[in-house]
Protein backbone atom coordinates (compact mmCIF):
# COMPACT_ATOMS: atom_id res chain seq x y z
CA UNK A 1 -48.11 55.51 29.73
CA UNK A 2 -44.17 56.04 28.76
CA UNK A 3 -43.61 53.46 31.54
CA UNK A 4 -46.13 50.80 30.22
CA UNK A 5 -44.71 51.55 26.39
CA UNK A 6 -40.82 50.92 28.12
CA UNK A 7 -42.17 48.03 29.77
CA UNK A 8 -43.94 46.74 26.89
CA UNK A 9 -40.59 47.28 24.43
CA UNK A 10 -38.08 46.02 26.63
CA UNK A 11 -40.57 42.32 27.20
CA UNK A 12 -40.76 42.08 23.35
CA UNK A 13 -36.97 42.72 22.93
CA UNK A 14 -36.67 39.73 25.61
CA UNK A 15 -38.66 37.89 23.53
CA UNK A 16 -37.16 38.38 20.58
CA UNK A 17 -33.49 37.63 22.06
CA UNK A 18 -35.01 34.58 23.40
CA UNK A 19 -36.39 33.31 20.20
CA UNK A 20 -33.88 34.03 18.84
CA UNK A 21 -31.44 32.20 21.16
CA UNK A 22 -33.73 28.72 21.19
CA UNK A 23 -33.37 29.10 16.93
CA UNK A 24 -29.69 29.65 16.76
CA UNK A 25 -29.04 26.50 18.98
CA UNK A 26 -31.14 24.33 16.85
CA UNK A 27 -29.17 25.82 13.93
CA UNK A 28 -26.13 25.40 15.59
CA UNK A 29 -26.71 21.33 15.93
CA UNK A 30 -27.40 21.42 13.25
CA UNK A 31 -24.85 23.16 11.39
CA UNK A 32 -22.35 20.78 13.99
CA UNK A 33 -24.44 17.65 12.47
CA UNK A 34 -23.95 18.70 8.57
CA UNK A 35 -20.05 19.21 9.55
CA UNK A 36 -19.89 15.84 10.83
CA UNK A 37 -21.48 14.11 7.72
CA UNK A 38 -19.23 16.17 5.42
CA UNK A 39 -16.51 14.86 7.75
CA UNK A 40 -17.46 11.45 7.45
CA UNK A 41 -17.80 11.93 3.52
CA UNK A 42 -13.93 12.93 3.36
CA UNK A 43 -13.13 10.07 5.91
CA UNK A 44 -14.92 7.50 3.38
CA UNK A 45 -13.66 9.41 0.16
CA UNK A 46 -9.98 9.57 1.40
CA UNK A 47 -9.84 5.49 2.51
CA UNK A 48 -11.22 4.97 -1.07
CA UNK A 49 -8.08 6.89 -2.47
CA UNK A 50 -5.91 5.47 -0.34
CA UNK A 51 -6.80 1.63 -1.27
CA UNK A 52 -7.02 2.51 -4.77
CA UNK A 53 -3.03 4.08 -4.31
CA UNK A 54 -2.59 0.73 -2.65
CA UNK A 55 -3.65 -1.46 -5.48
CA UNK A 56 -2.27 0.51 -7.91
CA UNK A 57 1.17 0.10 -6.06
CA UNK A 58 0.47 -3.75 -5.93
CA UNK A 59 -0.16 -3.67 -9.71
CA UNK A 60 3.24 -1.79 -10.59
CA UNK A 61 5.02 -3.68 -7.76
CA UNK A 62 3.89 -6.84 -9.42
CA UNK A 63 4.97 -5.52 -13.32
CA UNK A 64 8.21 -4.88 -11.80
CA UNK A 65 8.55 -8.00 -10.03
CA UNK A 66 8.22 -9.92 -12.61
CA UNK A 67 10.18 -8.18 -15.10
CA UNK A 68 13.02 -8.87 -12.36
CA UNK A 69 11.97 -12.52 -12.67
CA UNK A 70 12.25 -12.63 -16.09
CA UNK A 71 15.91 -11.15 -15.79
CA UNK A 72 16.80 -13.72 -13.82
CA UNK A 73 15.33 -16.47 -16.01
CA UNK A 74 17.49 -15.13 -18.90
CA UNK A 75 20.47 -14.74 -16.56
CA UNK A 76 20.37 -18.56 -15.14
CA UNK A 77 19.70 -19.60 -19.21
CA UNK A 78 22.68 -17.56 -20.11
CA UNK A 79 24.90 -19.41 -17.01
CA UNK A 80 23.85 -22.96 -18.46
CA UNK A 81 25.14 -22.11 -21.65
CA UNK A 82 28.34 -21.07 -20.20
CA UNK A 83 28.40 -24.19 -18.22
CA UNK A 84 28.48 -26.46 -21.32
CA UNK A 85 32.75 -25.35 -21.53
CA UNK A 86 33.37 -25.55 -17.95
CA UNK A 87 35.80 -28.43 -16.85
CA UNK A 88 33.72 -31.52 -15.70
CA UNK A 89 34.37 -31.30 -12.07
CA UNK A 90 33.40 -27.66 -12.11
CA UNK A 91 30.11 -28.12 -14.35
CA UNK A 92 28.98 -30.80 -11.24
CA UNK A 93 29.00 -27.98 -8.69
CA UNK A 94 28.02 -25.33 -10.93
CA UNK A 95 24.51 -27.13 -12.14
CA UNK A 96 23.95 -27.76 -8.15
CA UNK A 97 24.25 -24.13 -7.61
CA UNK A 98 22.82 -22.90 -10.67
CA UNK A 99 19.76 -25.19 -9.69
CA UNK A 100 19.44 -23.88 -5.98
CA UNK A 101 18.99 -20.31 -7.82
CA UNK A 102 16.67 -21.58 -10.16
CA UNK A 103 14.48 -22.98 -7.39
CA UNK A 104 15.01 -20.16 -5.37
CA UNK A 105 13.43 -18.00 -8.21
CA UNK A 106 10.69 -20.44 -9.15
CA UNK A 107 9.85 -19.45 -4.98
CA UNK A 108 9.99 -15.88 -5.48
CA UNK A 109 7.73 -15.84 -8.46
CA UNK A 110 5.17 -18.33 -7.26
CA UNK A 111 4.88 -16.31 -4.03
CA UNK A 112 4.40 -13.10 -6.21
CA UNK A 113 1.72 -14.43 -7.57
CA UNK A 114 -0.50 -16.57 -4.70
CA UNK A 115 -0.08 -13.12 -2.22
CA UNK A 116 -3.10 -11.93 -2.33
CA UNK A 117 -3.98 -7.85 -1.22
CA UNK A 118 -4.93 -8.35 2.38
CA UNK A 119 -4.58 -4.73 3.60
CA UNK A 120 -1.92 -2.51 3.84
CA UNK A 121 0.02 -3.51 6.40
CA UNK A 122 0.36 -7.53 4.83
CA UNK A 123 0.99 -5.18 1.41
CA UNK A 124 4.01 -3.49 2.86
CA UNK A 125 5.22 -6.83 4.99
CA UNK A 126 5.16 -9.03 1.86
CA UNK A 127 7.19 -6.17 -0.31
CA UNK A 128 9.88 -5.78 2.33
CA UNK A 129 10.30 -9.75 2.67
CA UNK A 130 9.81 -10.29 -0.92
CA UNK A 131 12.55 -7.58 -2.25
CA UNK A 132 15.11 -8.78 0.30
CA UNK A 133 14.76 -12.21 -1.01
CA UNK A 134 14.99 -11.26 -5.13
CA UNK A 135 17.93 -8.75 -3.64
CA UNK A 136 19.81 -11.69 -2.13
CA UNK A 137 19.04 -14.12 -5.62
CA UNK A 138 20.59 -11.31 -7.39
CA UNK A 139 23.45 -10.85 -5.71
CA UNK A 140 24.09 -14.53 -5.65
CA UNK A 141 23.48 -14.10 -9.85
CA UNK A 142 25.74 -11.59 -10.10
CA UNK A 143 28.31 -13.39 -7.92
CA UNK A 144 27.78 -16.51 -9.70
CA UNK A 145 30.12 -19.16 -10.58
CA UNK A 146 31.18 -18.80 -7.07
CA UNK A 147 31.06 -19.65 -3.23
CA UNK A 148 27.07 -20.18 -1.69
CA UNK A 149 26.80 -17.40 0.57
């Protein structure tokens, strides 16, 4: 009788481990599945942050821009003012100079505003190239009446 009572305990322990064990996988997959989903929720969540951080960037990249532009405008008015007492064989070269910059700005602001927010990695391309090119059309501003470099 104690052996059939053993017997009997020991089967329904086995059968409860094994119940058990079949339960706790399901739970497992699924515990694996809701980690995945919350996973792919901060994967989506994130790549909305970042392109909002992008076009937010654009928008203050573009304020700044054209502030610069503006400067510019002001500076070139300012030189053909200054022009007016320059000797006339000066003047000649000057306006030809004066009007290369002013072209070369017209460029740079146009361009500002047909680029268009492709992605990130046209964002970032069309920043560096564009700053170089209002860096260079300042320093030839600032070094203005003077030698096309």
């Amino acid at each position: 009788m104690k052996k059939t009572i053993f017997i009997l305990a020991i089967t329904m322990v086995m059968a409860g481990l094994m119940i058990t064990a079949c339960q706790s996988s399901e739970k497992k997959i699924e515990n694996a599945q809701d980690k995945v989903e919350n996973a792919k929720d901060k994967v989506v969540t994130a790549q909305q942050e970042l392109n909002q951080a992008i076009r937010d960037s654009i928008q203050q990249f573009r304020k700044e821009s054209e502030d610069m532009i503006a400067l510019n405008e002001k500076r070139i008015a300012e030189f053909k003012v200054k022009m007016a007492n320059e000797r006339i064989e000066n003047r000649a070269r000057y306006e030809k100079r004066l009007a290369e910059l002013e072209q070369k700005n017209r460029e740079l602001k146009k361009n500002l505003e047909d680029f268009r927010e492709d992605g990130k990695d046209a964002w970032y391309s069309f920043r560096l190239r564009w700053k170089h090119d209002m860096e260079e059309l300042g320093e030839s501003l600032r070094g203005f009446p003077g030698k096309k470099k």
